[in-house]
PDB file of N, CA and C in Angstrom:
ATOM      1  N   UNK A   1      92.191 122.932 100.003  1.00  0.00           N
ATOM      2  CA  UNK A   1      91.333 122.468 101.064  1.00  0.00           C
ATOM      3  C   UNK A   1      91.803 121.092 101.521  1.00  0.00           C
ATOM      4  N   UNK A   2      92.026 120.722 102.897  1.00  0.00           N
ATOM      5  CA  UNK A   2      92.570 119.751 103.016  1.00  0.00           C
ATOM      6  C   UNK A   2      91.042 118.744 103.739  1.00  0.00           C
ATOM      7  N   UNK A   3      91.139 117.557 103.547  1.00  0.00           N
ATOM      8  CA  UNK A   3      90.439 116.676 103.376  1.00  0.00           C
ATOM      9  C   UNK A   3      90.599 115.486 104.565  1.00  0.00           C
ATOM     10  N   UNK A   4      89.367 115.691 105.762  1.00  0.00           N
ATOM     11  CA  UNK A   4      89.867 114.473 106.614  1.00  0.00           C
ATOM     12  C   UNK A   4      90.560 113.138 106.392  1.00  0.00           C
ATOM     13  N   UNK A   5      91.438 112.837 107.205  1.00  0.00           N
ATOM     14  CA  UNK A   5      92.009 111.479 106.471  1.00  0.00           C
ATOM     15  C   UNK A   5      91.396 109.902 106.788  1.00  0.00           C
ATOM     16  N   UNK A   6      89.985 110.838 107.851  1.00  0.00           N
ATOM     17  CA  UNK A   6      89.306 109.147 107.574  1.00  0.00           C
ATOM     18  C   UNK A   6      87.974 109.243 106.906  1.00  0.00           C
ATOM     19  N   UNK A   7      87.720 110.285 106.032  1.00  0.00           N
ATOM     20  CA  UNK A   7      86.693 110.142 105.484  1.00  0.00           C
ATOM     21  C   UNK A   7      86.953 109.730 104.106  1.00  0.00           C
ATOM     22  N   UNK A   8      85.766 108.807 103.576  1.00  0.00           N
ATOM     23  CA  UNK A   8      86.050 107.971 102.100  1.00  0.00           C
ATOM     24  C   UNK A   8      84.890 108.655 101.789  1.00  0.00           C
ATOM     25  N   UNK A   9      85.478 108.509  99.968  1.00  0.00           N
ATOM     26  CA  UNK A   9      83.111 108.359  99.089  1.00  0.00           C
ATOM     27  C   UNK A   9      82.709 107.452  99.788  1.00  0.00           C
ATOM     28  N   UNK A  10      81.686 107.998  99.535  1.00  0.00           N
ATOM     29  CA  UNK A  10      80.515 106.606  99.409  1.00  0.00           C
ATOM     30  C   UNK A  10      79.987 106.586  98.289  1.00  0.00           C
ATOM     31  N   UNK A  11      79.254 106.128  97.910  1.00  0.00           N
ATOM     32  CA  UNK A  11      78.527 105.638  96.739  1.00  0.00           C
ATOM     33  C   UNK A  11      78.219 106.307  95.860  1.00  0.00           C
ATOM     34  N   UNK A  12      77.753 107.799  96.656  1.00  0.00           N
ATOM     35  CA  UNK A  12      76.837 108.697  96.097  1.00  0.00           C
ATOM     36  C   UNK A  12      78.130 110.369  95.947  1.00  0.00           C
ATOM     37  N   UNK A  13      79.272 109.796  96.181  1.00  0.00           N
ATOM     38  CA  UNK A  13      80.231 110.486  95.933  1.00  0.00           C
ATOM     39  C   UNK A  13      80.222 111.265  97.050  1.00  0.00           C
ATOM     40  N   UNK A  14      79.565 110.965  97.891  1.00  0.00           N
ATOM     41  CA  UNK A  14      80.025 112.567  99.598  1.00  0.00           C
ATOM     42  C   UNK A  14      80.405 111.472 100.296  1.00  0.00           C
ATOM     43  N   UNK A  15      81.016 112.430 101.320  1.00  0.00           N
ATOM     44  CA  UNK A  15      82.300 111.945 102.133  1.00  0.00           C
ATOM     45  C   UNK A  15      81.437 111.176 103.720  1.00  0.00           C
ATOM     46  N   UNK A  16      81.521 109.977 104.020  1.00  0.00           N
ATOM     47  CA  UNK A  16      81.251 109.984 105.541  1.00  0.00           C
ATOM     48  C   UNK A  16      82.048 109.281 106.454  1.00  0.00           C
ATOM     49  N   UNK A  17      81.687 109.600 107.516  1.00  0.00           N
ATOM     50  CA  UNK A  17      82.752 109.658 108.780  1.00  0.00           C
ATOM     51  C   UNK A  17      82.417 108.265 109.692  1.00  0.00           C
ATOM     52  N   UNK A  18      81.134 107.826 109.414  1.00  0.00           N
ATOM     53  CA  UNK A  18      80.958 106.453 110.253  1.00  0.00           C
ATOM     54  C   UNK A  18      81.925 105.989 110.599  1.00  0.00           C
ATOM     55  N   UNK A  19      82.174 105.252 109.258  1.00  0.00           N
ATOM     56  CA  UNK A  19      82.650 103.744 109.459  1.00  0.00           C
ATOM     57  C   UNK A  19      84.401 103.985 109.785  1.00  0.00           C
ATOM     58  N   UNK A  20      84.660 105.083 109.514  1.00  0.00           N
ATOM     59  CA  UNK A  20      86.286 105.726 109.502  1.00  0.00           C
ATOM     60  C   UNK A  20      86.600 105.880 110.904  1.00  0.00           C
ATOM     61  N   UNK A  21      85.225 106.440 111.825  1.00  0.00           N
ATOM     62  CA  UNK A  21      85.664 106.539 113.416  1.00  0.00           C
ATOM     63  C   UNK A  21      85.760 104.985 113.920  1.00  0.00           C
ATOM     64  N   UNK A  22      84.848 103.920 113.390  1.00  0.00           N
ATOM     65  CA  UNK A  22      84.898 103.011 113.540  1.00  0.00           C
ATOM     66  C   UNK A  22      85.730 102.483 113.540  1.00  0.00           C
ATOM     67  N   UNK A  23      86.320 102.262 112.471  1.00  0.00           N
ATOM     68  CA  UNK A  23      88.061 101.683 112.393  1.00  0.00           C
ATOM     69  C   UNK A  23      88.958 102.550 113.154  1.00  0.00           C
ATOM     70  N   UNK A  24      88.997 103.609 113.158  1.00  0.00           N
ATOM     71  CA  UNK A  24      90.059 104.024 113.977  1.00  0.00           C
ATOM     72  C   UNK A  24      89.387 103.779 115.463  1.00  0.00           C
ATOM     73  N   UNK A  25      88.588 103.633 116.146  1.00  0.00           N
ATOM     74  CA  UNK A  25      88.074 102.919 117.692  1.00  0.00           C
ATOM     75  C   UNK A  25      88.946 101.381 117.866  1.00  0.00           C
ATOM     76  N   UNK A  26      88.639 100.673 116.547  1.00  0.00           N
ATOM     77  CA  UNK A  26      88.977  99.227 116.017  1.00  0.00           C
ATOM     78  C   UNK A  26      90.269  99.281 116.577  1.00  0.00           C
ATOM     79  N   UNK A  27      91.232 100.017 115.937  1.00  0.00           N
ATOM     80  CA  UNK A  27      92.766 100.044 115.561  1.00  0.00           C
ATOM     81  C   UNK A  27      93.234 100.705 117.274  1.00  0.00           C
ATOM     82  N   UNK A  28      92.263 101.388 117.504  1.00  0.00           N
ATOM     83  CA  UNK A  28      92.828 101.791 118.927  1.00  0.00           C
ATOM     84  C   UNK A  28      92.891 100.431 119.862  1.00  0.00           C
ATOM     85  N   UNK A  29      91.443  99.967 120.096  1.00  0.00           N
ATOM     86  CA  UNK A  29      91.402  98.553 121.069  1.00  0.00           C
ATOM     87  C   UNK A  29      92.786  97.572 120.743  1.00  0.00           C
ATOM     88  N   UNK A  30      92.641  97.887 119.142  1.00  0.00           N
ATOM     89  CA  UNK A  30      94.008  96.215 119.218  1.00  0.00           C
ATOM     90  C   UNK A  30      95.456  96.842 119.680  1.00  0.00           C
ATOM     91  N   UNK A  31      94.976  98.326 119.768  1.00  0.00           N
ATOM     92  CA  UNK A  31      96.914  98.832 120.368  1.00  0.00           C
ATOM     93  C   UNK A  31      96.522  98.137 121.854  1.00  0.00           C
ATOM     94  N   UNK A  32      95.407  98.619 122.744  1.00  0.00           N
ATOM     95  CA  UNK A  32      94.932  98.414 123.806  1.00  0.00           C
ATOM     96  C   UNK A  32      95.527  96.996 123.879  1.00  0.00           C
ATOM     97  N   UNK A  33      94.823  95.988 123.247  1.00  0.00           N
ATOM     98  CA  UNK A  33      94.822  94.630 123.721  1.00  0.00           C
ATOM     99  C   UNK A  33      96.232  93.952 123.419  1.00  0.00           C
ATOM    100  N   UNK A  34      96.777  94.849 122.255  1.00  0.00           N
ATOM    101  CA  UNK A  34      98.617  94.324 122.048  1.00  0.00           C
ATOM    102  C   UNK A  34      98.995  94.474 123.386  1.00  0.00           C
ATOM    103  N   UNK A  35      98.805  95.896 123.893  1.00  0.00           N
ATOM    104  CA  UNK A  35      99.648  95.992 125.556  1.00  0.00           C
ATOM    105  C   UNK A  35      99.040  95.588 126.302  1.00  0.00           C
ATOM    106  N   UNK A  36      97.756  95.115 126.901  1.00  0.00           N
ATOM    107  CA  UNK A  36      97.358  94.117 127.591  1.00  0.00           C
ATOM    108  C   UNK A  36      98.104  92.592 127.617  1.00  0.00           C
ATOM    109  N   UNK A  37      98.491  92.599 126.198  1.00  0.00           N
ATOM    110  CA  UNK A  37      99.401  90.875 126.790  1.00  0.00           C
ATOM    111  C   UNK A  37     100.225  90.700 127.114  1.00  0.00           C
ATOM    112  N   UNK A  38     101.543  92.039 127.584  1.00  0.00           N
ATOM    113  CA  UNK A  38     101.640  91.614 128.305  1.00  0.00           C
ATOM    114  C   UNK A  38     101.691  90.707 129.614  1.00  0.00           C
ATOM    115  N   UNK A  39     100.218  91.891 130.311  1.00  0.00           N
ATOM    116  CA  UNK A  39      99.809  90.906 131.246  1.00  0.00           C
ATOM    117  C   UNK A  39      98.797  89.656 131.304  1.00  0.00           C
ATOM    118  N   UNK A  40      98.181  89.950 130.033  1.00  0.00           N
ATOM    119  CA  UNK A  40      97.172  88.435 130.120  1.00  0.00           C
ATOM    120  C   UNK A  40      97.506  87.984 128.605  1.00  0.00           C
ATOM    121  N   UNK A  41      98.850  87.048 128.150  1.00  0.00           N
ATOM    122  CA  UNK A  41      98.802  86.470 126.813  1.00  0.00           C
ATOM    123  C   UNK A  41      97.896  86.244 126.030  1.00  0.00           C
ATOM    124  N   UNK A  42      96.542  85.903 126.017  1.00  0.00           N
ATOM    125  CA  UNK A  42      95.672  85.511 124.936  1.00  0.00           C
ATOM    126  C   UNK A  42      95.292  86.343 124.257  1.00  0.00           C
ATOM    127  N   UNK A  43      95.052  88.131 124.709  1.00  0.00           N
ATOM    128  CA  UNK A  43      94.316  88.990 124.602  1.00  0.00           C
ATOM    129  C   UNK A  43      95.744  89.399 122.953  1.00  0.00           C
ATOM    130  N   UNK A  44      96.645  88.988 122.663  1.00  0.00           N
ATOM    131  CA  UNK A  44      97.804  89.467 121.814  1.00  0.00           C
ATOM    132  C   UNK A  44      96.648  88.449 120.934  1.00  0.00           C
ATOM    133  N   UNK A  45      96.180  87.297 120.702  1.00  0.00           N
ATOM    134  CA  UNK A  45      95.862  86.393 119.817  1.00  0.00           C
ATOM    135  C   UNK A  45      94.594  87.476 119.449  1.00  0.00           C
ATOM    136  N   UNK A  46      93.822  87.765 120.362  1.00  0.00           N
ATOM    137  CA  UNK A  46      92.509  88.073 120.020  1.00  0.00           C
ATOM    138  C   UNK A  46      92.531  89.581 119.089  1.00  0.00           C
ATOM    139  N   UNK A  47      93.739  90.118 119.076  1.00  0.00           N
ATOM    140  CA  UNK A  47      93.707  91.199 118.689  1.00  0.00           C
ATOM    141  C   UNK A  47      94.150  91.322 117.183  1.00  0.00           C
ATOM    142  N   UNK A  48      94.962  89.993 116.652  1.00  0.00           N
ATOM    143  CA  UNK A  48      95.091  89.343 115.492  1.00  0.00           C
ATOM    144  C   UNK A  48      94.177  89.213 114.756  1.00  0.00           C
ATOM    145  N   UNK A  49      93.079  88.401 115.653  1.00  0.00           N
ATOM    146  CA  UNK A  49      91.720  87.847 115.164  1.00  0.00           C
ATOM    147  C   UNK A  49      90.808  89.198 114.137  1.00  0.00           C
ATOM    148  N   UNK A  50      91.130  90.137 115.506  1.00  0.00           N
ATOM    149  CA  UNK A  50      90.003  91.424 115.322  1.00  0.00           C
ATOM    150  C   UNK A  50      90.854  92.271 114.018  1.00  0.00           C
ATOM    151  N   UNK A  51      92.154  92.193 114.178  1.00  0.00           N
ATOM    152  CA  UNK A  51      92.925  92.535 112.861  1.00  0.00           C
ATOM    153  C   UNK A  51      92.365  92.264 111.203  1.00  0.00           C
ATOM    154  N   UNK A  52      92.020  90.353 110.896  1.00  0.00           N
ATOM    155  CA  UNK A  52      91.907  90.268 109.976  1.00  0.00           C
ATOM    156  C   UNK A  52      90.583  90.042 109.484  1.00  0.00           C
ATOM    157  N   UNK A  53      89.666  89.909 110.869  1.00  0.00           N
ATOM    158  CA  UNK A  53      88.172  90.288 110.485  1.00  0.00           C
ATOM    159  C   UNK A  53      87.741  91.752 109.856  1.00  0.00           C
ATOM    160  N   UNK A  54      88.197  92.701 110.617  1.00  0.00           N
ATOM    161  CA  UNK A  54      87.856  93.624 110.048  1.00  0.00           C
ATOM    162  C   UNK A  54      88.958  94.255 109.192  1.00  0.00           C
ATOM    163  N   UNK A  55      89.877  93.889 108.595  1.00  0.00           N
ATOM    164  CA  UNK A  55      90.688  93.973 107.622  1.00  0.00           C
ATOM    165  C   UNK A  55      90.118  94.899 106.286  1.00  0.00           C
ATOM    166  N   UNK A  56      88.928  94.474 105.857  1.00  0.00           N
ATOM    167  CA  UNK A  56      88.145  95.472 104.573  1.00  0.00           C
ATOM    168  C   UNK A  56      87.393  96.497 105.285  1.00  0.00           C
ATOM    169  N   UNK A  57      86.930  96.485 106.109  1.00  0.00           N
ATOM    170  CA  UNK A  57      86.452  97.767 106.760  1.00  0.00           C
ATOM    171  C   UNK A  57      87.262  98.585 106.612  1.00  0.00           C
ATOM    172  N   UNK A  58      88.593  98.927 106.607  1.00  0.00           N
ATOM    173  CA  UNK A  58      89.547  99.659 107.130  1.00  0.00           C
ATOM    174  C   UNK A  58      90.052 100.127 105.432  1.00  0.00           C
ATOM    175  N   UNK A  59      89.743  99.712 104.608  1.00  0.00           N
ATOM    176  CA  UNK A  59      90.520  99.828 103.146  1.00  0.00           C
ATOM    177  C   UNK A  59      90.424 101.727 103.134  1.00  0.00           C
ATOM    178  N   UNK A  60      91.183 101.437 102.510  1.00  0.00           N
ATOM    179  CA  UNK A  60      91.349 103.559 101.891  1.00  0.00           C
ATOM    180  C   UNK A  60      90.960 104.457 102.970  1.00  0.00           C
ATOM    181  N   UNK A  61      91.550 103.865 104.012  1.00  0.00           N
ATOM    182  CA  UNK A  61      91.613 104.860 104.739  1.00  0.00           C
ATOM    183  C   UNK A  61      93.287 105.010 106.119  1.00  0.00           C
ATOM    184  N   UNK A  62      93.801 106.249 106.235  1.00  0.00           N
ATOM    185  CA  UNK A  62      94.679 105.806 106.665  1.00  0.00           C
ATOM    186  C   UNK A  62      94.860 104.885 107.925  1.00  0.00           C
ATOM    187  N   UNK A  63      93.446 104.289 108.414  1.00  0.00           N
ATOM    188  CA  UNK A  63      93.553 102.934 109.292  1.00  0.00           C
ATOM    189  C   UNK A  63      94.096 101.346 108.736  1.00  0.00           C
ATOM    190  N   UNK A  64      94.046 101.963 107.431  1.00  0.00           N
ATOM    191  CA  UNK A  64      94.946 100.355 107.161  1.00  0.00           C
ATOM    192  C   UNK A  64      96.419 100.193 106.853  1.00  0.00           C
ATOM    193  N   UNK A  65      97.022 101.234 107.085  1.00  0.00           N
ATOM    194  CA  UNK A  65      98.199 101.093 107.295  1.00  0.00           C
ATOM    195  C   UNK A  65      98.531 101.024 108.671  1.00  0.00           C
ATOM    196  N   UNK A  66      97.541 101.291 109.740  1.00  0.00           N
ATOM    197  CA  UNK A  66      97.991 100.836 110.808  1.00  0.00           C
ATOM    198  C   UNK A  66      97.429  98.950 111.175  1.00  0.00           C
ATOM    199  N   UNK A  67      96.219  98.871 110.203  1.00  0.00           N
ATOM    200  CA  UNK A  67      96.013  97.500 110.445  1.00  0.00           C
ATOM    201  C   UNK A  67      97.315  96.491 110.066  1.00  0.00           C
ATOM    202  N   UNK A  68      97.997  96.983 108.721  1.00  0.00           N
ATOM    203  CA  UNK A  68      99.042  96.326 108.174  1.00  0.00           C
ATOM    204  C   UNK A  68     100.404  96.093 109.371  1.00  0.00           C
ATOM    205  N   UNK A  69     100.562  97.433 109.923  1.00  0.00           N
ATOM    206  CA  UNK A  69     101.685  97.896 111.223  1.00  0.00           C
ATOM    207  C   UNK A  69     101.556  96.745 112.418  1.00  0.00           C
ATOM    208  N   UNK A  70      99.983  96.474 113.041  1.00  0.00           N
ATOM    209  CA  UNK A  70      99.392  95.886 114.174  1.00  0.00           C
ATOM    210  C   UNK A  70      99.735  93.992 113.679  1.00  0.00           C
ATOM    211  N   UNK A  71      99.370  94.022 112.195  1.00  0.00           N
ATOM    212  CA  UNK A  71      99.627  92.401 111.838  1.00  0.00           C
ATOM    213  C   UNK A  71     100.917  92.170 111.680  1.00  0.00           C
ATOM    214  N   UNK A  72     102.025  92.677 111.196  1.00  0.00           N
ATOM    215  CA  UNK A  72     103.072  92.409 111.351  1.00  0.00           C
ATOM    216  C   UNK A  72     104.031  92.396 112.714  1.00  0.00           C
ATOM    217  N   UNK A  73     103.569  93.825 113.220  1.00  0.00           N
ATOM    218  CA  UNK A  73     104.175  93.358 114.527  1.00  0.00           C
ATOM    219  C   UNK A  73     103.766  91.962 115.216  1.00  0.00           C
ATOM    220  N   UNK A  74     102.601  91.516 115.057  1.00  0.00           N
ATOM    221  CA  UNK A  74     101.997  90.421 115.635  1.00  0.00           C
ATOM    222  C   UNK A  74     103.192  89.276 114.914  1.00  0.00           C
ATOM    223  N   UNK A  75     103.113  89.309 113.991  1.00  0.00           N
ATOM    224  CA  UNK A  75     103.949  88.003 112.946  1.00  0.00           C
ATOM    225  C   UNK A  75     105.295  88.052 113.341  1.00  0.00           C
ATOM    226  N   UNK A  76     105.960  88.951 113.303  1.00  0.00           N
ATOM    227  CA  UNK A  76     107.414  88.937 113.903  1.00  0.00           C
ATOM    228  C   UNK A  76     107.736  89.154 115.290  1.00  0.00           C
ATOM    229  N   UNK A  77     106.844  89.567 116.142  1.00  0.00           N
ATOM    230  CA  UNK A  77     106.670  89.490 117.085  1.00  0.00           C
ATOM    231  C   UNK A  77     106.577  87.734 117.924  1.00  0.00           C
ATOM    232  N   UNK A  78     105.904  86.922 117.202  1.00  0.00           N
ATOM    233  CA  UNK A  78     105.612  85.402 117.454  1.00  0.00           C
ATOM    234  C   UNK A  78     106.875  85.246 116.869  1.00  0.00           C
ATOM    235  N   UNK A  79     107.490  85.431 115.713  1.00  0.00           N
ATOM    236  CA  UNK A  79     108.472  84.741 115.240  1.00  0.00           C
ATOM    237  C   UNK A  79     109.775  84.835 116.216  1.00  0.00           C
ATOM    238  N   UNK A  80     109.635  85.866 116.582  1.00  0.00           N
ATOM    239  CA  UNK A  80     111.259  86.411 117.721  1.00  0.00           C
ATOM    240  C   UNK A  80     110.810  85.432 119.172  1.00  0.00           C
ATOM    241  N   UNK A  81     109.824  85.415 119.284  1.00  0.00           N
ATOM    242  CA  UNK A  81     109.395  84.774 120.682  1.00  0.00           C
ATOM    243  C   UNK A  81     109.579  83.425 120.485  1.00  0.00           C
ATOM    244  N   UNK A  82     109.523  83.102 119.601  1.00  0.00           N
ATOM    245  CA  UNK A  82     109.595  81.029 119.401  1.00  0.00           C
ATOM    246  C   UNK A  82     111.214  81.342 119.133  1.00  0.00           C
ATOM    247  N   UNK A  83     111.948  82.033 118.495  1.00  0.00           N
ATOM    248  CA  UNK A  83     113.183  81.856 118.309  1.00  0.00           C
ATOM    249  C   UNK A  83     113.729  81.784 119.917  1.00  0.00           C
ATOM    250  N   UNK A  84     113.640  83.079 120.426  1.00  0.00           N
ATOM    251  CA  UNK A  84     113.942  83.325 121.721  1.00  0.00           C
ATOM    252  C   UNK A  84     113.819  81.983 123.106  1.00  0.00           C
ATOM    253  N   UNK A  85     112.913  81.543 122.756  1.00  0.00           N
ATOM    254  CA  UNK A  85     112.433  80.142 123.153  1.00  0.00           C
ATOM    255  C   UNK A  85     113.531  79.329 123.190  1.00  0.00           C
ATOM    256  N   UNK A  86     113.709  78.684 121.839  1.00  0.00           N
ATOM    257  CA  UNK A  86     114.303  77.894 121.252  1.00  0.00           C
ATOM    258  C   UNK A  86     115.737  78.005 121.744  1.00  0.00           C
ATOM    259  N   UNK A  87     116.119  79.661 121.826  1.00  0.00           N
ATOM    260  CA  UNK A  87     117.769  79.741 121.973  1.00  0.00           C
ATOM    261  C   UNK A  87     117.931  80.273 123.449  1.00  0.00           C
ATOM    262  N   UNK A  88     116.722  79.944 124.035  1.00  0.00           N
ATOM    263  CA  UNK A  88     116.876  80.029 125.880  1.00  0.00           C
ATOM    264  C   UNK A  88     117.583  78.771 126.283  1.00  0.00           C
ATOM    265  N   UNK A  89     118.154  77.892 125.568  1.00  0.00           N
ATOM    266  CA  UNK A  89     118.707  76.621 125.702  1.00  0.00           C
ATOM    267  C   UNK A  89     120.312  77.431 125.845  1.00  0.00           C
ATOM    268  N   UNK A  90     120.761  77.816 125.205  1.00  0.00           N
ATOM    269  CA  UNK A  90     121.903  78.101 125.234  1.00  0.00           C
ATOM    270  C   UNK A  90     121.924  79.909 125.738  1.00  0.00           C
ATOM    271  N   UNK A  91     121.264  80.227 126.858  1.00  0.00           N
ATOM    272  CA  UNK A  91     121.239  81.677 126.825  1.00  0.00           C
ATOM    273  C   UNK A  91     120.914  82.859 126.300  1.00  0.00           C
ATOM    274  N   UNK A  92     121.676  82.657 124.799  1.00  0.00           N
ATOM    275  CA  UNK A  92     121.682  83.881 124.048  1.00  0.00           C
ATOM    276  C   UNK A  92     119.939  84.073 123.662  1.00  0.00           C
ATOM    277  N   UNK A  93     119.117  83.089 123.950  1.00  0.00           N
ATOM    278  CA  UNK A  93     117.299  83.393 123.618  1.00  0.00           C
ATOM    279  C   UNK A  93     117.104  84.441 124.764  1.00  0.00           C
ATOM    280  N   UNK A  94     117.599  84.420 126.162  1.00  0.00           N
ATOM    281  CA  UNK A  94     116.891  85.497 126.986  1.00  0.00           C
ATOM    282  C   UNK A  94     117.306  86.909 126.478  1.00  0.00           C
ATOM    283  N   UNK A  95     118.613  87.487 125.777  1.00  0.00           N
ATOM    284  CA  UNK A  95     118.637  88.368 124.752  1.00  0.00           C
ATOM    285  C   UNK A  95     117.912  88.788 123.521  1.00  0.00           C
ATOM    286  N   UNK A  96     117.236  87.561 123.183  1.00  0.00           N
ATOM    287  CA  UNK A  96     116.787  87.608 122.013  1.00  0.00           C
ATOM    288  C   UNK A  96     115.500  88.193 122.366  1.00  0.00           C
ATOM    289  N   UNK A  97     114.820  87.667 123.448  1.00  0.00           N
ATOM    290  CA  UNK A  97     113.462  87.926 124.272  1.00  0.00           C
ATOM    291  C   UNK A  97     113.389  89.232 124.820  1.00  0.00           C
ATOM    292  N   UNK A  98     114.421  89.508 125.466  1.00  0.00           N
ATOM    293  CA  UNK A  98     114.095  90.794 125.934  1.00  0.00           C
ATOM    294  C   UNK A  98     114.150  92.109 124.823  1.00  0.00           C
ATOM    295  N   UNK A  99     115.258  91.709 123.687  1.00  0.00           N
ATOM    296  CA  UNK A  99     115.177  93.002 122.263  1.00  0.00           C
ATOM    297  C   UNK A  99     114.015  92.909 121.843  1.00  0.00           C
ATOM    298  N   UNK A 100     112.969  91.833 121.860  1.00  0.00           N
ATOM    299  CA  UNK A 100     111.734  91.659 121.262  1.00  0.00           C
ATOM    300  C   UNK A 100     110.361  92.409 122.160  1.00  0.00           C
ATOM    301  N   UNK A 101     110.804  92.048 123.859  1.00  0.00           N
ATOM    302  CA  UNK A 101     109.838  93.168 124.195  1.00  0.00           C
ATOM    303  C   UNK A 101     109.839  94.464 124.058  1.00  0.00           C
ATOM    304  N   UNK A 102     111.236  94.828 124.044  1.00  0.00           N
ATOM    305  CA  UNK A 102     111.472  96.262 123.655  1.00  0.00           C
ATOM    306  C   UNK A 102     111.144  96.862 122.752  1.00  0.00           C
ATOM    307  N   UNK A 103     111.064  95.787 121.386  1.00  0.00           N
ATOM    308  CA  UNK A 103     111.037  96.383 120.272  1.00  0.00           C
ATOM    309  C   UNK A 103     109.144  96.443 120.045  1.00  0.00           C
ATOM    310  N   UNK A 104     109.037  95.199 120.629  1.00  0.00           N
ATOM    311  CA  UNK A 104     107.281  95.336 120.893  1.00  0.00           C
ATOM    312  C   UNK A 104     106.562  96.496 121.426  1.00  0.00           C
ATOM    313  N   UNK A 105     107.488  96.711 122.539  1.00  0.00           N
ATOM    314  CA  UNK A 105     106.800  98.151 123.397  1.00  0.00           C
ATOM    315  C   UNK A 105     106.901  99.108 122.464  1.00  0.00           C
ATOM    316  N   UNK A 106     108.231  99.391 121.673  1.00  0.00           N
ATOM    317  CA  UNK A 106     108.124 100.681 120.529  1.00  0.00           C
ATOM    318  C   UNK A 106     106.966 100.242 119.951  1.00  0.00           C
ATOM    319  N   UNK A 107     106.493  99.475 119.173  1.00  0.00           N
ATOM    320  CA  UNK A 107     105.623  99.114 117.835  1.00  0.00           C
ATOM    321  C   UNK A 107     104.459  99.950 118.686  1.00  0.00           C
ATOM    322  N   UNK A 108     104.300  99.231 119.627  1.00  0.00           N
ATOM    323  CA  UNK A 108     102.475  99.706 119.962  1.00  0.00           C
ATOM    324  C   UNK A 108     102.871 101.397 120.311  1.00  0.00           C
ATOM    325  N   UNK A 109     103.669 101.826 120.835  1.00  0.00           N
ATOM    326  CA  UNK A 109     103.897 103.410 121.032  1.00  0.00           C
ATOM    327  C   UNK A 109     103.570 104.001 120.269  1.00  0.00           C
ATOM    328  N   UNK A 110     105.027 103.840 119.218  1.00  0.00           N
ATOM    329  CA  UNK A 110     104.783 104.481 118.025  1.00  0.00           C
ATOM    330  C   UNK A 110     103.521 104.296 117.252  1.00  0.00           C
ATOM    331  N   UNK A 111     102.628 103.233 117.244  1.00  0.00           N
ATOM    332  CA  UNK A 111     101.598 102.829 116.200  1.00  0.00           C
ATOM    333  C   UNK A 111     100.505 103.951 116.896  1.00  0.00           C
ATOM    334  N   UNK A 112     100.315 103.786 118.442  1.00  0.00           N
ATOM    335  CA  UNK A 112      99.176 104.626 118.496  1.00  0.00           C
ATOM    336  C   UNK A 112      99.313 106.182 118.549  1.00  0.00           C
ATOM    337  N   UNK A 113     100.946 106.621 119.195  1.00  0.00           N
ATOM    338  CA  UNK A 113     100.959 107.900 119.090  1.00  0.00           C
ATOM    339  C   UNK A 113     100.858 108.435 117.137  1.00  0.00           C
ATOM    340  N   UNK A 114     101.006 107.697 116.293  1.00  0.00           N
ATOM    341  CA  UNK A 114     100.804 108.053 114.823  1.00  0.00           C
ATOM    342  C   UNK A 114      99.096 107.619 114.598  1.00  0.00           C
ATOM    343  N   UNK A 115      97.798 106.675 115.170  1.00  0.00           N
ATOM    344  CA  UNK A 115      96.868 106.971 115.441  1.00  0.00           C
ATOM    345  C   UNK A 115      96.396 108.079 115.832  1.00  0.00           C
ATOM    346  N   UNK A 116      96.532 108.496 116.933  1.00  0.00           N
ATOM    347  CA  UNK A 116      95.972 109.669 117.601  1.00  0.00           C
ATOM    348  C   UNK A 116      95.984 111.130 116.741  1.00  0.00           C
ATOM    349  N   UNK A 117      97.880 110.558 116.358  1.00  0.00           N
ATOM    350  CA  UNK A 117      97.785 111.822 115.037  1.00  0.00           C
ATOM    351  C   UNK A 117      97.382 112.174 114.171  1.00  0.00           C
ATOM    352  N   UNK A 118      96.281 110.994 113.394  1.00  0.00           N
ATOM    353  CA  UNK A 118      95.922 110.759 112.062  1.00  0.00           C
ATOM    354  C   UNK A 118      96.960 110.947 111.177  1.00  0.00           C
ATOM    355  N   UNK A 119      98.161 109.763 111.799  1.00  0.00           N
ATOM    356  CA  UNK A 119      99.221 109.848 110.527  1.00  0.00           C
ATOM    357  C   UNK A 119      99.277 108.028 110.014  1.00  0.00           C
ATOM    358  N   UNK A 120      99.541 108.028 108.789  1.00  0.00           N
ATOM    359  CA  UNK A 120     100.147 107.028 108.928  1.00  0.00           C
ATOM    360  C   UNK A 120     101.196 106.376 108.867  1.00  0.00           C
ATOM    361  N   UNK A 121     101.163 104.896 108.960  1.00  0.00           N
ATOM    362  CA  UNK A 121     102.730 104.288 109.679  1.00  0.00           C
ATOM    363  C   UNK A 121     103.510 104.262 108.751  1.00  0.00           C
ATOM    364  N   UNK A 122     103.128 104.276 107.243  1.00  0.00           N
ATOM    365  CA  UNK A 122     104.338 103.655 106.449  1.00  0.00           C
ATOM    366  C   UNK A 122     104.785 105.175 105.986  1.00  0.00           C
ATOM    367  N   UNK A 123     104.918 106.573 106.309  1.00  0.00           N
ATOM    368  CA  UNK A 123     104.816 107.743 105.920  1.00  0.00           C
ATOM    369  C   UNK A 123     106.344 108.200 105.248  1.00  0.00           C
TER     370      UNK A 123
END
């Protein structure tokens, strides 16, 4: 018998679905608001925020391997962008910038088309 992958125990040992649609709604908005900053930068910060607030909500269920997926892209994502910055002095940063949106645009793709699937990222 196979076993939804966002339902946990609860307390009383049966399975519920609340808080599991919840996080996966959660994990959807911050794909949402990753590709929103594109066009409006702050909305990439706020989606960080909403990352590590609800960070324990998300435990044992396969939404926290996409919470883990959403914070790192965020972290190396900033890290390639300040590099890129930095080496727009000598050119080779607008290379560096543009492999980083690219590689950004995969992250959120791939992260939500493996959402939608109920798979998870580190599989």
């Amino acid at each position: 018998m196979m076993t939804d992958p966002y339902k946990t125990p609860s307390s009383n040992g049966n399975y519920t679905n609340d808080n599991n649609n919840s996080a996966k709604s959660t994990a959807t908005l911050v794909y949402i608001l990753q590709a929103a900053s594109f066009i409006i930068g702050i909305t990439f910060f706020v989606a960080i925020i909403i990352n590590y607030v609800k960070q324990d909500d998300v435990k044992n269920t396969i939404v926290e391997s996409h919470f883990r997926w959403q914070i790192r892209t965020f972290w190396f994502c900033l890290l390639w962008t300040v590099l890129g910055i930095i080496l727009s002095i000598i050119l080779v940063g607008y290379l560096v910038l543009a492999a980083n949106a690219i590689w950004f645009i995969y992250r959120i793709v791939k992260g939500w088309i493996y959402l939608n699937d109920n798979k998870t990222m580190y599989s």
